[in-house]
Every structure is written in C-alpha cells, then in structure tokens.
PDB file of N, CA and C in Angstrom:
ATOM      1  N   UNK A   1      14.002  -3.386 -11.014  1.00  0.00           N
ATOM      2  CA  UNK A   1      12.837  -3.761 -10.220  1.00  0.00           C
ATOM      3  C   UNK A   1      11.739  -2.746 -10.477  1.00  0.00           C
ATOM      4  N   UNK A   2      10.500  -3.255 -11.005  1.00  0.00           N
ATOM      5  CA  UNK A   2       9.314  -2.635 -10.984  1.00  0.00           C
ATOM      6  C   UNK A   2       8.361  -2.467  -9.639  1.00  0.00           C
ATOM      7  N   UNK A   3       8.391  -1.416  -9.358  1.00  0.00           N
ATOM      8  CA  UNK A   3       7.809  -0.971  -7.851  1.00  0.00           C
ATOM      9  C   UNK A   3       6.440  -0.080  -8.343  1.00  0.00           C
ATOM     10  N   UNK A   4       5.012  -0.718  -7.988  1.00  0.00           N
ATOM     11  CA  UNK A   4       4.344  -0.270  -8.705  1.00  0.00           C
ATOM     12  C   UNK A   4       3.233  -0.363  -8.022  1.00  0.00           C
ATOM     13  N   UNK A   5       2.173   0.993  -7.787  1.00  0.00           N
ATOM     14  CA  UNK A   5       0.456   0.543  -6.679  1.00  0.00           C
ATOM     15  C   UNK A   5      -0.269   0.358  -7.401  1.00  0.00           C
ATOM     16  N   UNK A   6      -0.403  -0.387  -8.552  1.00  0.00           N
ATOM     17  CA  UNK A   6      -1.664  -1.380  -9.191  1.00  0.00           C
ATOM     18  C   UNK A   6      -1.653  -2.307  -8.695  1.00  0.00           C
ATOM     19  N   UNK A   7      -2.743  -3.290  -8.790  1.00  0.00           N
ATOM     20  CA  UNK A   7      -2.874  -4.393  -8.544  1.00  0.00           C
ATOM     21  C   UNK A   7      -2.037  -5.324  -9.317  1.00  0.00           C
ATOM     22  N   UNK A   8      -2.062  -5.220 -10.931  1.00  0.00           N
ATOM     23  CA  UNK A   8      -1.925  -5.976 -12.221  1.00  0.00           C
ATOM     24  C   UNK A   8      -1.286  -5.104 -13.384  1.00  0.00           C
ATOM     25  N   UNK A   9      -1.081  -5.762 -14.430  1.00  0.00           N
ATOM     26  CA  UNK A   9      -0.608  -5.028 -15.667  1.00  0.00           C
ATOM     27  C   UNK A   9      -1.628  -5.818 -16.284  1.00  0.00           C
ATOM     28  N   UNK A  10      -2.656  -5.273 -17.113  1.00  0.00           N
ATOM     29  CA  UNK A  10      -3.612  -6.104 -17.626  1.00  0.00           C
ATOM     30  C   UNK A  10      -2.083  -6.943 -18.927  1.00  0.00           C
ATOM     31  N   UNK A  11      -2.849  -7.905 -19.299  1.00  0.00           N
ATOM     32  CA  UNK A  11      -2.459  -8.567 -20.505  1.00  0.00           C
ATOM     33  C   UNK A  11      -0.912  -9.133 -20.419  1.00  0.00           C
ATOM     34  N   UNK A  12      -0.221  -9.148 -19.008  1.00  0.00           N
ATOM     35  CA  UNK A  12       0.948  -9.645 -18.446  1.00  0.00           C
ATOM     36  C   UNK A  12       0.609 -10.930 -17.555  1.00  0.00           C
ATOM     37  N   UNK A  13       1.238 -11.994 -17.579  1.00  0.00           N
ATOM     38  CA  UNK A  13       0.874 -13.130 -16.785  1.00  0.00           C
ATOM     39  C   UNK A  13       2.124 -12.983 -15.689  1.00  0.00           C
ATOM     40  N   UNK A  14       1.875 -13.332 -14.634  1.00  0.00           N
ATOM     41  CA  UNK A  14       2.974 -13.750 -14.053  1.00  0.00           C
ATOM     42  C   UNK A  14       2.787 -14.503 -12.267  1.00  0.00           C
ATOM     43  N   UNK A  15       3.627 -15.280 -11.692  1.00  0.00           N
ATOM     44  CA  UNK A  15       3.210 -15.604 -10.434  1.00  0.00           C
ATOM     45  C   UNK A  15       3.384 -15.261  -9.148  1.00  0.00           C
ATOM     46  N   UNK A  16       2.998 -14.869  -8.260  1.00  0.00           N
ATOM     47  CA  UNK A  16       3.081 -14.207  -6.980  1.00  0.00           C
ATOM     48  C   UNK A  16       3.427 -15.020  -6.410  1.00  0.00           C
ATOM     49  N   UNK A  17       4.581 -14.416  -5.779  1.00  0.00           N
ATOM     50  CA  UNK A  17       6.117 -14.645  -5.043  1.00  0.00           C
ATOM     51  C   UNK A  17       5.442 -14.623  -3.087  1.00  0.00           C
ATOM     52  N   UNK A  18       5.126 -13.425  -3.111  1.00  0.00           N
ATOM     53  CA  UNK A  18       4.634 -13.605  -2.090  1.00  0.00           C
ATOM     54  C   UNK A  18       5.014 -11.867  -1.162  1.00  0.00           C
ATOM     55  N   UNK A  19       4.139 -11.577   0.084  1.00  0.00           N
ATOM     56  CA  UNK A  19       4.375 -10.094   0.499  1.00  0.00           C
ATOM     57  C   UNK A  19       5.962  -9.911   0.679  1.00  0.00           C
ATOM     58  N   UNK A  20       6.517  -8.773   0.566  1.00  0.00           N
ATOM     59  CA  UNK A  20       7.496  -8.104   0.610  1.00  0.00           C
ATOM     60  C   UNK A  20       7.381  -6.466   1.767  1.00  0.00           C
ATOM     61  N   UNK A  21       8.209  -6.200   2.109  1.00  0.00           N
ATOM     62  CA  UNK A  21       8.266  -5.302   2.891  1.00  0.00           C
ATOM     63  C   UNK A  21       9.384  -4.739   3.246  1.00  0.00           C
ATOM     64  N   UNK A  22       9.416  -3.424   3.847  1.00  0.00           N
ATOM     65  CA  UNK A  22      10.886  -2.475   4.392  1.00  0.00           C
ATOM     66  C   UNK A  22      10.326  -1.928   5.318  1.00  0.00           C
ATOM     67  N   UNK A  23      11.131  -1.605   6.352  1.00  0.00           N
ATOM     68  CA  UNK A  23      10.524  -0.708   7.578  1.00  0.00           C
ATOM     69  C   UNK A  23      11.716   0.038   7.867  1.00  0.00           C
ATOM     70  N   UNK A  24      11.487   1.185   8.375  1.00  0.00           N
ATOM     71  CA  UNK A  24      12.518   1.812   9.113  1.00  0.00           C
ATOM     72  C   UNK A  24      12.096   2.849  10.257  1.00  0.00           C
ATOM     73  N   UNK A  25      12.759   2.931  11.327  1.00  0.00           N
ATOM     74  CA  UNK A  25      11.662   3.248  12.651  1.00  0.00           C
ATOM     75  C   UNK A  25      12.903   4.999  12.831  1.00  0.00           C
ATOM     76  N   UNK A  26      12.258   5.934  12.404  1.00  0.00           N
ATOM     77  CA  UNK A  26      13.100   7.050  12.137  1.00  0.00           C
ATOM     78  C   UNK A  26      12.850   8.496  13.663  1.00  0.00           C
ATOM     79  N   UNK A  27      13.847   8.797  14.471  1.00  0.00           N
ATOM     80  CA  UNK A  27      13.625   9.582  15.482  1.00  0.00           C
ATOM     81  C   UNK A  27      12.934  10.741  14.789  1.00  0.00           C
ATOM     82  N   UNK A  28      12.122  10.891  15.586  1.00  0.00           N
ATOM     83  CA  UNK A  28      11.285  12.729  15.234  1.00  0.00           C
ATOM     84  C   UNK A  28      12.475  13.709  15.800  1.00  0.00           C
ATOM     85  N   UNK A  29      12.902  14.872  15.174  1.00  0.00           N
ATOM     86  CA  UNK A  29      13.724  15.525  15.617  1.00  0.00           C
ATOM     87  C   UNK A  29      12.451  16.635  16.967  1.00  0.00           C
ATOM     88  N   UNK A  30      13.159  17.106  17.623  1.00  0.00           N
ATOM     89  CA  UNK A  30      12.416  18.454  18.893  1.00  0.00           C
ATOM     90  C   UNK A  30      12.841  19.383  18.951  1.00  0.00           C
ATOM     91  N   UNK A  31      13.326  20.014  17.505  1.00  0.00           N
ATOM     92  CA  UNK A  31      14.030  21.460  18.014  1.00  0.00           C
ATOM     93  C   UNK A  31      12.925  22.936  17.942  1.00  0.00           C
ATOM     94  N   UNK A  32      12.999  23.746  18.443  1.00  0.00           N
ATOM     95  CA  UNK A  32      12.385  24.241  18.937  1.00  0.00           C
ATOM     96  C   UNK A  32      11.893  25.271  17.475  1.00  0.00           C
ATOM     97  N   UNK A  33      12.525  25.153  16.225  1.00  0.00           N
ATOM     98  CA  UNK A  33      11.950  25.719  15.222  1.00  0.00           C
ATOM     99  C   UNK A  33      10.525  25.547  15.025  1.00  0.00           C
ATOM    100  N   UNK A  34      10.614  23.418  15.029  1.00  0.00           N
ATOM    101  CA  UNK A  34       9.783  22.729  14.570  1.00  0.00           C
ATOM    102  C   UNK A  34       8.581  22.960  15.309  1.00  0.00           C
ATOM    103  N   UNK A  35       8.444  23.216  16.445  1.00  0.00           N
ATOM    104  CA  UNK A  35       7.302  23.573  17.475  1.00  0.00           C
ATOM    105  C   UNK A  35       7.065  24.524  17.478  1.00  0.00           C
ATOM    106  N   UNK A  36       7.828  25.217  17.148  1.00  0.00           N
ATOM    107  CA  UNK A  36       7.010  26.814  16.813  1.00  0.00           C
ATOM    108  C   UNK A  36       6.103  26.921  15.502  1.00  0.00           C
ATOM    109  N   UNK A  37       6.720  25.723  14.020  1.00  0.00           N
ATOM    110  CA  UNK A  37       5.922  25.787  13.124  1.00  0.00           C
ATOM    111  C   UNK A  37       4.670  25.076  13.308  1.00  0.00           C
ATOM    112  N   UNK A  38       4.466  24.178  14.210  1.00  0.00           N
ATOM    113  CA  UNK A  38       3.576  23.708  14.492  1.00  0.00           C
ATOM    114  C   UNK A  38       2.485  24.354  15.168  1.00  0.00           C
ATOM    115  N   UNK A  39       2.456  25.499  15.879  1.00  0.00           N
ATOM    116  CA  UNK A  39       2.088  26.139  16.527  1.00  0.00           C
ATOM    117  C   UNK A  39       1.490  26.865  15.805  1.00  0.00           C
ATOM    118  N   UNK A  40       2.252  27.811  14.939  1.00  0.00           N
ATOM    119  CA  UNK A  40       2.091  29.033  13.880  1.00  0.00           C
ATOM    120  C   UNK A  40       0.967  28.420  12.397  1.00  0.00           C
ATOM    121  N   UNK A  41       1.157  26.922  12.333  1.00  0.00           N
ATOM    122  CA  UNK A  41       0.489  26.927  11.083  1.00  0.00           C
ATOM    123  C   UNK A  41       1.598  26.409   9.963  1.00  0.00           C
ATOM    124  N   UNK A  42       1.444  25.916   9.259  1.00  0.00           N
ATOM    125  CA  UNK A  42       2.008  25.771   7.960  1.00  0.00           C
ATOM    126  C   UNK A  42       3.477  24.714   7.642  1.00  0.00           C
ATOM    127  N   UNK A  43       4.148  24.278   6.366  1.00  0.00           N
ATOM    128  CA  UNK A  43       4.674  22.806   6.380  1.00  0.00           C
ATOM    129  C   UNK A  43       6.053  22.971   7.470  1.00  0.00           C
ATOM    130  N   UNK A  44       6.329  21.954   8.306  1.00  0.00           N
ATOM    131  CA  UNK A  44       7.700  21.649   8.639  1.00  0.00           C
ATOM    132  C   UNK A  44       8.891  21.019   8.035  1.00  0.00           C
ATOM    133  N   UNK A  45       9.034  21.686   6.768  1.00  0.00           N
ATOM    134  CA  UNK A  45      10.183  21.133   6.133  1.00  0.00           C
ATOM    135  C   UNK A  45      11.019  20.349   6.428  1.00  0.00           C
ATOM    136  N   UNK A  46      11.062  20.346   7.655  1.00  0.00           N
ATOM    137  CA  UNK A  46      12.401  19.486   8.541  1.00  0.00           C
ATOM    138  C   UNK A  46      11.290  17.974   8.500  1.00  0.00           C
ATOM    139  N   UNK A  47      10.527  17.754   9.031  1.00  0.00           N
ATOM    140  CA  UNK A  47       9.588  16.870   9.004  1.00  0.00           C
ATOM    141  C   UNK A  47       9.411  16.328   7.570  1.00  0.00           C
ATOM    142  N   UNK A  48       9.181  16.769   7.074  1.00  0.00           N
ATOM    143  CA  UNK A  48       8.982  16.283   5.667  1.00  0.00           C
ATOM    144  C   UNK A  48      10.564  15.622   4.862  1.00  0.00           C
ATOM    145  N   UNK A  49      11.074  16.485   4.739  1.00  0.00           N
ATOM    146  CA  UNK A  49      12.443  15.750   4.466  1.00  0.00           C
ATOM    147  C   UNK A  49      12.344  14.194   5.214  1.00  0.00           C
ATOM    148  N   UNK A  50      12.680  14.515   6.670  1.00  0.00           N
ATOM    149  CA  UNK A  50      12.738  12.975   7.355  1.00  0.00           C
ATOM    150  C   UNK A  50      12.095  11.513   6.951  1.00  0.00           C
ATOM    151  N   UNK A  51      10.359  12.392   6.637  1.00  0.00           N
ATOM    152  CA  UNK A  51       9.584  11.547   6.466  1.00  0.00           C
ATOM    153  C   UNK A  51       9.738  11.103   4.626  1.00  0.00           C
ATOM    154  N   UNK A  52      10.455  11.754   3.597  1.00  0.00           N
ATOM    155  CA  UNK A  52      10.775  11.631   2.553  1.00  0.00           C
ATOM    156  C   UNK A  52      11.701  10.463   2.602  1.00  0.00           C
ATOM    157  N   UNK A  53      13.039  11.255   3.519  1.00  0.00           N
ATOM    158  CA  UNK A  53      14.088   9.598   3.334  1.00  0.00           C
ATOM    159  C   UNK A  53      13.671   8.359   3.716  1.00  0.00           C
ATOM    160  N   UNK A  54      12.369   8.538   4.965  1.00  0.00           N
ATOM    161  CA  UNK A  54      12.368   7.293   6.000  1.00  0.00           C
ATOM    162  C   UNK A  54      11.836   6.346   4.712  1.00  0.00           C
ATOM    163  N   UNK A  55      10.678   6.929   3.867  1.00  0.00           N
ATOM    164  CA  UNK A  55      10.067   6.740   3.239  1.00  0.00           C
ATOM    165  C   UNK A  55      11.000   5.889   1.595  1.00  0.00           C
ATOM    166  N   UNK A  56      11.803   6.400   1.161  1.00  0.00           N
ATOM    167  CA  UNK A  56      13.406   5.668   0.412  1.00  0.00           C
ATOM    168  C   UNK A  56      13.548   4.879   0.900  1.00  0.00           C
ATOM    169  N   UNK A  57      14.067   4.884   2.069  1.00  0.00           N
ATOM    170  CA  UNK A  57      14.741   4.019   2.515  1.00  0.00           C
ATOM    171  C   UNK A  57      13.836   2.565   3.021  1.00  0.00           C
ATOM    172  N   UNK A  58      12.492   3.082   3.181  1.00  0.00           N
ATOM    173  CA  UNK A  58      11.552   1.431   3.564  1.00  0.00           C
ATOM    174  C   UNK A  58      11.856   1.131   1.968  1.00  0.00           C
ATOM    175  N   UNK A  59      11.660   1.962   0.914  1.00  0.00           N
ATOM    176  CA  UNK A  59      11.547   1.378  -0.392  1.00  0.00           C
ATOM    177  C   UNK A  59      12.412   0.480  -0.693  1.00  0.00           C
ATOM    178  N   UNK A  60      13.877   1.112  -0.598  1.00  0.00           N
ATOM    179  CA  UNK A  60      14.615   0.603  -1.087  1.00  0.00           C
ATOM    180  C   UNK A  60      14.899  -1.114   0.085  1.00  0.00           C
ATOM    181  N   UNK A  61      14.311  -1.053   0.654  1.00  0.00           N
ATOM    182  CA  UNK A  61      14.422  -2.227   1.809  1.00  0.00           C
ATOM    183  C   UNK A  61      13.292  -3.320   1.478  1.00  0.00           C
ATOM    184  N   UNK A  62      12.144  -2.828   0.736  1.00  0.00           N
ATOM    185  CA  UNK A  62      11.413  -3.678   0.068  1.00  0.00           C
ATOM    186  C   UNK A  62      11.875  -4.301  -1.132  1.00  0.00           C
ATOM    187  N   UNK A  63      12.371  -3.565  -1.937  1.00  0.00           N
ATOM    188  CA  UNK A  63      13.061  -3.397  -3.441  1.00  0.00           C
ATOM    189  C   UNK A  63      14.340  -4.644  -3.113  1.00  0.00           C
ATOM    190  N   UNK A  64      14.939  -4.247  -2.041  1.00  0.00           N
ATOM    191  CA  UNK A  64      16.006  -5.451  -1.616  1.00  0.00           C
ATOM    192  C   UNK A  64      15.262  -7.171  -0.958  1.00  0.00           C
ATOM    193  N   UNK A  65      14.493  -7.693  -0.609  1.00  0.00           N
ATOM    194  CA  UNK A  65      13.574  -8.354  -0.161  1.00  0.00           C
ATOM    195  C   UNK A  65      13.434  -9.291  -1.419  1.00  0.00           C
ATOM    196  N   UNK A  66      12.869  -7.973  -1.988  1.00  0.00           N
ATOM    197  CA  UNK A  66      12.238  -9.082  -3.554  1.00  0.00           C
ATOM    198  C   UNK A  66      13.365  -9.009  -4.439  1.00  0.00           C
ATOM    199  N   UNK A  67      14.016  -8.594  -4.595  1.00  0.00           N
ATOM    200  CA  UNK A  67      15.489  -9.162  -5.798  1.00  0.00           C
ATOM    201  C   UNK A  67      16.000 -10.342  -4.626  1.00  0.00           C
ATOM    202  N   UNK A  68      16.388 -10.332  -3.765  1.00  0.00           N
ATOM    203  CA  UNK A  68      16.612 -11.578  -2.753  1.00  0.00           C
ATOM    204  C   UNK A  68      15.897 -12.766  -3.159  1.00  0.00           C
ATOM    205  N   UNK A  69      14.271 -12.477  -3.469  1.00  0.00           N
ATOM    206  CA  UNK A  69      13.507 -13.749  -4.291  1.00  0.00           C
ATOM    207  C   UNK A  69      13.322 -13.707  -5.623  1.00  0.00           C
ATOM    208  N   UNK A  70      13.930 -13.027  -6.297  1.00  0.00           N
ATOM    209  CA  UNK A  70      13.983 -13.105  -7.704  1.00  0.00           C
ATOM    210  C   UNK A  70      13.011 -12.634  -8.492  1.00  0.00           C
ATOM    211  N   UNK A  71      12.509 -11.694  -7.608  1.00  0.00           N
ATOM    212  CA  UNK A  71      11.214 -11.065  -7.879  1.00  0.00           C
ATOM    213  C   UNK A  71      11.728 -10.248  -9.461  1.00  0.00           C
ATOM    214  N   UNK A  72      10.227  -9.876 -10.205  1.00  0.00           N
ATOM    215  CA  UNK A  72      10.507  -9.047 -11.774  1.00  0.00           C
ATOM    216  C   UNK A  72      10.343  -7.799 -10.779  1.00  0.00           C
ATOM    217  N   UNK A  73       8.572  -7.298 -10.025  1.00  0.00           N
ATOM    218  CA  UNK A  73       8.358  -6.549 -10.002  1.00  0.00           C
ATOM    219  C   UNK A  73       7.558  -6.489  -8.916  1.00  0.00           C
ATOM    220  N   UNK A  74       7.245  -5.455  -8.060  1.00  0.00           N
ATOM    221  CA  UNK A  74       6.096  -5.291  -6.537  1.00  0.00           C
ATOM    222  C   UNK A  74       5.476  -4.507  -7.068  1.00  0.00           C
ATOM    223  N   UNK A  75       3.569  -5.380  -6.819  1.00  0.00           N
ATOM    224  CA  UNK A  75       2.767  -4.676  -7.684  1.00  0.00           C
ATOM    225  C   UNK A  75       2.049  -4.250  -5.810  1.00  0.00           C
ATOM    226  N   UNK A  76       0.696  -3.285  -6.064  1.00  0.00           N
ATOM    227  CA  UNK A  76       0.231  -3.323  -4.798  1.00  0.00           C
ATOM    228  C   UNK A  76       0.752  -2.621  -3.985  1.00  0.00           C
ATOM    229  N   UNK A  77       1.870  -2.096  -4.212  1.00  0.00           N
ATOM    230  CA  UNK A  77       2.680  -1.188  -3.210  1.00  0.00           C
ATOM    231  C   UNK A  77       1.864  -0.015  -2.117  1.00  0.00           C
ATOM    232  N   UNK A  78       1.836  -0.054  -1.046  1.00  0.00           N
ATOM    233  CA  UNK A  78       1.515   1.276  -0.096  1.00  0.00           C
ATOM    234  C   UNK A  78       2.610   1.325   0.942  1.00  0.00           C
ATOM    235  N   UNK A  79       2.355   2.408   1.467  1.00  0.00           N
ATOM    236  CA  UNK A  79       2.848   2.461   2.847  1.00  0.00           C
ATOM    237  C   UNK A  79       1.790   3.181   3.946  1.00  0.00           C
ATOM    238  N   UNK A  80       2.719   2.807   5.099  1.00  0.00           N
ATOM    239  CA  UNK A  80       2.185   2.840   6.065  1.00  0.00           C
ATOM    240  C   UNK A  80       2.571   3.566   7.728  1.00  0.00           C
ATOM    241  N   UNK A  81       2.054   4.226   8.127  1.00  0.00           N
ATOM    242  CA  UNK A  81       3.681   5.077   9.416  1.00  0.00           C
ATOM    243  C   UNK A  81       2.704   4.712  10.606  1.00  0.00           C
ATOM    244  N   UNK A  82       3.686   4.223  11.786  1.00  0.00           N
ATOM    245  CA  UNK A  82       3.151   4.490  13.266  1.00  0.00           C
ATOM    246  C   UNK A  82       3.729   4.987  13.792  1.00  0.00           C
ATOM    247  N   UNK A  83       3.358   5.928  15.007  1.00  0.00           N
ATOM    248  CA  UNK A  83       4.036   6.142  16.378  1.00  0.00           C
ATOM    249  C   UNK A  83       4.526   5.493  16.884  1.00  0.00           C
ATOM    250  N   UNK A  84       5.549   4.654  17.368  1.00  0.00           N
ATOM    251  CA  UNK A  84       5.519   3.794  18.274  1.00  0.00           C
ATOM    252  C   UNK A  84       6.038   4.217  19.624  1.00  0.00           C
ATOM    253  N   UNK A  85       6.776   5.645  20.106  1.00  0.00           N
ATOM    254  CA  UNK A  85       7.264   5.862  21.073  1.00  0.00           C
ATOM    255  C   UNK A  85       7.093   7.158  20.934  1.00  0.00           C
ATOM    256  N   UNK A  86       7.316   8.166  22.254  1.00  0.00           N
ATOM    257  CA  UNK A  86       7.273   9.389  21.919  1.00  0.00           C
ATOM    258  C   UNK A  86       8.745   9.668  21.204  1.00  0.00           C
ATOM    259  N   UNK A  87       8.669  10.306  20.189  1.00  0.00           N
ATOM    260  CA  UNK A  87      10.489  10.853  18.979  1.00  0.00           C
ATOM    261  C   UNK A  87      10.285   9.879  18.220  1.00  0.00           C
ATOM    262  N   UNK A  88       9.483   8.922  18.030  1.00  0.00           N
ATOM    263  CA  UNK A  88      10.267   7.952  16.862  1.00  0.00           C
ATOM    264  C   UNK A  88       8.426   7.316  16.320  1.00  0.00           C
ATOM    265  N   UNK A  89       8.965   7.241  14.928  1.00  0.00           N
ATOM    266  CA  UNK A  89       8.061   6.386  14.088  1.00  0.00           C
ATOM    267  C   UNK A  89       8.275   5.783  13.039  1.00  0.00           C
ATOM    268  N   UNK A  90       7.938   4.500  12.819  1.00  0.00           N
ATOM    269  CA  UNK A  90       7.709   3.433  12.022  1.00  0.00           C
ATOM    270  C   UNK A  90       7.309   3.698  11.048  1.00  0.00           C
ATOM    271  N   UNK A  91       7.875   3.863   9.394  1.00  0.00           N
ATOM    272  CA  UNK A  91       7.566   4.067   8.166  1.00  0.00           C
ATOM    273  C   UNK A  91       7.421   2.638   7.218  1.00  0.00           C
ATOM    274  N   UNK A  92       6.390   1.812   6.824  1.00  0.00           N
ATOM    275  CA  UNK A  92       6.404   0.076   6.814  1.00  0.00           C
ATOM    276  C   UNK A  92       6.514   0.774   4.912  1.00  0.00           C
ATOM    277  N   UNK A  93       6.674   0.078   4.148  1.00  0.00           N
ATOM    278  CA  UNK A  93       6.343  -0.140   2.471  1.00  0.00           C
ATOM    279  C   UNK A  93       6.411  -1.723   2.248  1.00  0.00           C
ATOM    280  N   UNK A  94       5.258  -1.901   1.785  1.00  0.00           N
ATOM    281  CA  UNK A  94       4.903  -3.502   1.265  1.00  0.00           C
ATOM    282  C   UNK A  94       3.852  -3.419  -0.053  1.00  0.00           C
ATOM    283  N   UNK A  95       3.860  -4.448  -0.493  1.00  0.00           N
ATOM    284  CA  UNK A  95       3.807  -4.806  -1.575  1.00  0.00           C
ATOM    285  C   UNK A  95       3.951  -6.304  -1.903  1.00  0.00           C
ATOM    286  N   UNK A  96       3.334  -7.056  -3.316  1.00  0.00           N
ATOM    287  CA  UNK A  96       3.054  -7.975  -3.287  1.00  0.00           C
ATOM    288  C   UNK A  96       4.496  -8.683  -4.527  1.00  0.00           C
ATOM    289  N   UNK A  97       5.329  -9.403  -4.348  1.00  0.00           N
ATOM    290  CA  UNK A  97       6.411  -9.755  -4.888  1.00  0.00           C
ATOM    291  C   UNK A  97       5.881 -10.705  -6.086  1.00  0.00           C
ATOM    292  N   UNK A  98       6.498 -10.488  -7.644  1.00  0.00           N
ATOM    293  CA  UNK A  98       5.688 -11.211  -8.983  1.00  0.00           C
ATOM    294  C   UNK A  98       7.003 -11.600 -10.001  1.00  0.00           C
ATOM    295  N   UNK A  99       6.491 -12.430 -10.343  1.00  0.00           N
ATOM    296  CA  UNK A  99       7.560 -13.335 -11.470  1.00  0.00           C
ATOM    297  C   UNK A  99       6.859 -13.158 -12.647  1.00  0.00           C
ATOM    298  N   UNK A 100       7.264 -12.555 -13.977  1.00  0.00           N
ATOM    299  CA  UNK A 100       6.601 -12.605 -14.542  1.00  0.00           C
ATOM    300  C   UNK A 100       7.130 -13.792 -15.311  1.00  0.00           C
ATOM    301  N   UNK A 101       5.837 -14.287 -16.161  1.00  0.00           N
ATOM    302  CA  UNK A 101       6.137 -15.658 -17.026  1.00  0.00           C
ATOM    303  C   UNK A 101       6.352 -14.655 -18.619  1.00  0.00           C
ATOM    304  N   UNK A 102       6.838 -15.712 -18.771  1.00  0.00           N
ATOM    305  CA  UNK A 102       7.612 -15.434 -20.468  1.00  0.00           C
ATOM    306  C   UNK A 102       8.416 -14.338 -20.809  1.00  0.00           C
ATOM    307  N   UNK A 103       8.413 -13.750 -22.347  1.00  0.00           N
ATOM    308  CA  UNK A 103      10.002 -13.575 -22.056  1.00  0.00           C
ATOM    309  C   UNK A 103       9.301 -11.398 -22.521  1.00  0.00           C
ATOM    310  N   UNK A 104       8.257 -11.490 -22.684  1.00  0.00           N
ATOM    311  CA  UNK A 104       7.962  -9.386 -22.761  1.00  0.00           C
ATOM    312  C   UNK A 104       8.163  -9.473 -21.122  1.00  0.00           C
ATOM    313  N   UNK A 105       9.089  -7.526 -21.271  1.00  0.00           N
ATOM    314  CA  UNK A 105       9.160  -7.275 -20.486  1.00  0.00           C
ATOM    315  C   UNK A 105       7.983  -5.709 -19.916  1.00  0.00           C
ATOM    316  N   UNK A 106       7.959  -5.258 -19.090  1.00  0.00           N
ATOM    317  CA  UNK A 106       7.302  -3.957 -18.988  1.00  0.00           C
ATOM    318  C   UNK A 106       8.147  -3.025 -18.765  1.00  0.00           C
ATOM    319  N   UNK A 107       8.281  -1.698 -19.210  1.00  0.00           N
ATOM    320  CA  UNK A 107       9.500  -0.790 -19.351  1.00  0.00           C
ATOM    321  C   UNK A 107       8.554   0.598 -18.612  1.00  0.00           C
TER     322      UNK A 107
END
C-alpha cells in the first residue's frame, strides 16, 4: 500500500475509491515528570512517543480500510488530533483511497 500527501502522481491514471481513515483516541499520561517538563521548558519525550504510536497506529487503521477496498494507494494523506476529554485525544489519518488503471506500478 502506497500511503502518500500528494494529491497525484503526475502521468499515472487511476480511479478514486473514495475517503479512507483511522482514528485512535489515546489517554494523555499525568505523571508528575511530565508537568514539571512542561513547566521548565523543553520536549516531553513521554508525549511524543505516545503521540508517535497514536499516530502508527491511525495509519496503519487507514492502510487497513483501503486494502479492505482494494485500494493500490492513499494519496492526500494528513492527520489530524483533538482533545476530546480532559487525559485523552483523538489522533484521525485520512486520505483519499485510488485504483490505479493499467498494469505500471509506482515503487
């Protein structure tokens, strides 16, 4: 599966399948390291990790979506995060699901 934030591959034809998406709604951890780095300035490693896997794991939940429709490749790809509660937030990845016609592939 081609997972990809262009719009297009110039000089490739192919037909749109239709949006695709993964979400995963991941707890904020509260330990008291993390608030102190927040405080002090500078990255929360712990945060970042989280937001790394949450971030896999919408992928790979989009990536599953479109092989489900027989998708080649998701062009258009972003993501997207909300708050939705205090500890927890919503990591979305979507993208636009494509068939390509004929028989070149893109590597």
């Amino acid at each position: 599966m081609k997972i990809l934030n262009i719009s297009e591959i110039p000089g490739r034809k192919y037909e749109v399948i239709g949006l695709v998406k993964g979400s995963v709604v991941q707890g904020v951890a509260k330990d008291i390291m993390s608030k102190w780095q927040s405080f002090v300035g500078g990255e929360m490693k712990s945060y970042t990790k989280m937001l790394n896997e949450a971030r896999y794991a919408a992928t790979k939940r989009m990536a599953e979506e479109a092989e489900n429709l027989h998708a080649d490749a998701i062009y258009g790809v972003a993501y997207t995060s909300t708050h939705i509660m205090p500890g927890a937030v919503e990591i979305v990845a979507y993208g636009t699901a494509v068939k390509f016609i004929g028989s070149a592939n893109i590597s």
